[in-house]
Protein backbone atom coordinates (compact mmCIF):
# COMPACT_ATOMS: atom_id res chain seq x y z
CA UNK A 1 5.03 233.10 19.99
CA UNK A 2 2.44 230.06 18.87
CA UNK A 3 -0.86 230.53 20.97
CA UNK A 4 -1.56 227.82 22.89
CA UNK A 5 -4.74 227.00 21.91
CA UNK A 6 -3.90 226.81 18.53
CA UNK A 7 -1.06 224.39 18.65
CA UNK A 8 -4.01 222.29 20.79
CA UNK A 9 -5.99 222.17 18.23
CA UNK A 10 -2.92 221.37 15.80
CA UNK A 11 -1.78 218.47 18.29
CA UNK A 12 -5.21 216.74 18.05
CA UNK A 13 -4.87 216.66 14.67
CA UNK A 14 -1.88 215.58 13.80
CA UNK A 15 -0.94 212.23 13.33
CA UNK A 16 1.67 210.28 15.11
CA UNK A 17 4.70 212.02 12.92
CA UNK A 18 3.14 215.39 14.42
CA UNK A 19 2.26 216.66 11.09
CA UNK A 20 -1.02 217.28 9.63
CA UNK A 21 -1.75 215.55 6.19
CA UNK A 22 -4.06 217.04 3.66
CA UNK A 23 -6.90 214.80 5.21
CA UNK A 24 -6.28 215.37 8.84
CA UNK A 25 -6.07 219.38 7.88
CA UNK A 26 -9.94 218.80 6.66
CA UNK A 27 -11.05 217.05 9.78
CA UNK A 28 -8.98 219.89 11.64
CA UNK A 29 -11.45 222.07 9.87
CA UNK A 30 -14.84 220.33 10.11
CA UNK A 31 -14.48 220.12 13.43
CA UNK A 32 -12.24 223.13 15.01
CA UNK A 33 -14.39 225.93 12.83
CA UNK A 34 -17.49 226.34 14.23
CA UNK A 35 -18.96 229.22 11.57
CA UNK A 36 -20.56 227.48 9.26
CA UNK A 37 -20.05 229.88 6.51
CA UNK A 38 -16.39 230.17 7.17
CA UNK A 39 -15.78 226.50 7.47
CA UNK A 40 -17.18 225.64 4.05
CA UNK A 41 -15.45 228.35 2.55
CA UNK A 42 -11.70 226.90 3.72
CA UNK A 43 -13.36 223.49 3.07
CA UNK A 44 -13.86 224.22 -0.21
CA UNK A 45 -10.43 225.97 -0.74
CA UNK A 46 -8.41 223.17 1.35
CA UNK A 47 -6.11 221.63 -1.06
CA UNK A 48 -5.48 225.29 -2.31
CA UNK A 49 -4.69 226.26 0.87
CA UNK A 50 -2.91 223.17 1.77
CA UNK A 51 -0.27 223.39 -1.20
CA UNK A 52 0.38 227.23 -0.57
CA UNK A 53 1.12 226.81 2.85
CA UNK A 54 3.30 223.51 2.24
CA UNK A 55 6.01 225.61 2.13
CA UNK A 56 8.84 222.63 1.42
CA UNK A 57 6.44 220.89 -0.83
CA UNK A 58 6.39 217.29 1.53
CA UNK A 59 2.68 216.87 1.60
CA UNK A 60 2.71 217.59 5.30
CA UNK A 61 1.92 220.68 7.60
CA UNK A 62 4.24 221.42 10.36
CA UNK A 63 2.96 223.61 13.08
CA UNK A 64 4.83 226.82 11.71
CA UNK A 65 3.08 226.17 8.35
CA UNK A 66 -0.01 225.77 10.32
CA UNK A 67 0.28 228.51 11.66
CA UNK A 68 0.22 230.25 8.62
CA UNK A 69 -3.07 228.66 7.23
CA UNK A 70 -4.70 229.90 10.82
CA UNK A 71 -4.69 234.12 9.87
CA UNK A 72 -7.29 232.91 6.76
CA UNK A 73 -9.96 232.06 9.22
CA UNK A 74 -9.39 234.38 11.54
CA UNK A 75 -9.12 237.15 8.20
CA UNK A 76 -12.64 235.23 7.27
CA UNK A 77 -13.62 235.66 10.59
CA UNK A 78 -12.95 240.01 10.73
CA UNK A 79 -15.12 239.72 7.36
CA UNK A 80 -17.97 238.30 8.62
CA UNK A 81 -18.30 240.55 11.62
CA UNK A 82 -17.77 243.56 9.64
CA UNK A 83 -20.43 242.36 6.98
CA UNK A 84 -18.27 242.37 4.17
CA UNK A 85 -17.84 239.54 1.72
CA UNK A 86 -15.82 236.47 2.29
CA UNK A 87 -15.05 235.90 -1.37
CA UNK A 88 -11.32 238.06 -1.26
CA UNK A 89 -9.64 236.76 1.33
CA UNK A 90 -6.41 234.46 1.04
């Protein structure tokens, strides 16, 4: 079941179709991520991260797909509270 606080987030993102384009997944970032050293990291990976997760390869993110791209941060985020390095996470 999709937490509701994520699809939020996803909602006031998307644009009118209810997708997220590659451009409104970075703004999703900039501005939902609030570790600095987390958000750059995904920043810097977001077209990566984008393509994977595109699962049916139409340039858009549904929610399920969004979904998907979500478990990095929060991976990132298990990282950085444990001390270990961000660098192997996907």
């Amino acid at each position: 079941m999709a937490c509701p606080e994520l699809k939020e987030k996803f909602d006031r993102h998307a644009g009118e179709d209810g997708f997220l384009d590659l451009e409104e997944f970075k703004k999703l970032i900039k501005s939902e991520i609030d570790n600095e050293r987390i958000r750059e990291k995904v920043l810097n990976r977001a077209s990566t991260i984008f393509s994977k997760k595109d699962e049916n390869k139409d340039g858009k993110l549904s929610f399920e797909e969004f979904e998907k791209c979500s478990r990095l941060a929060k991976k990132l985020r298990d990282k950085e509270k444990k001390g270990e390095p961000l660098e192997d996470s996907e």
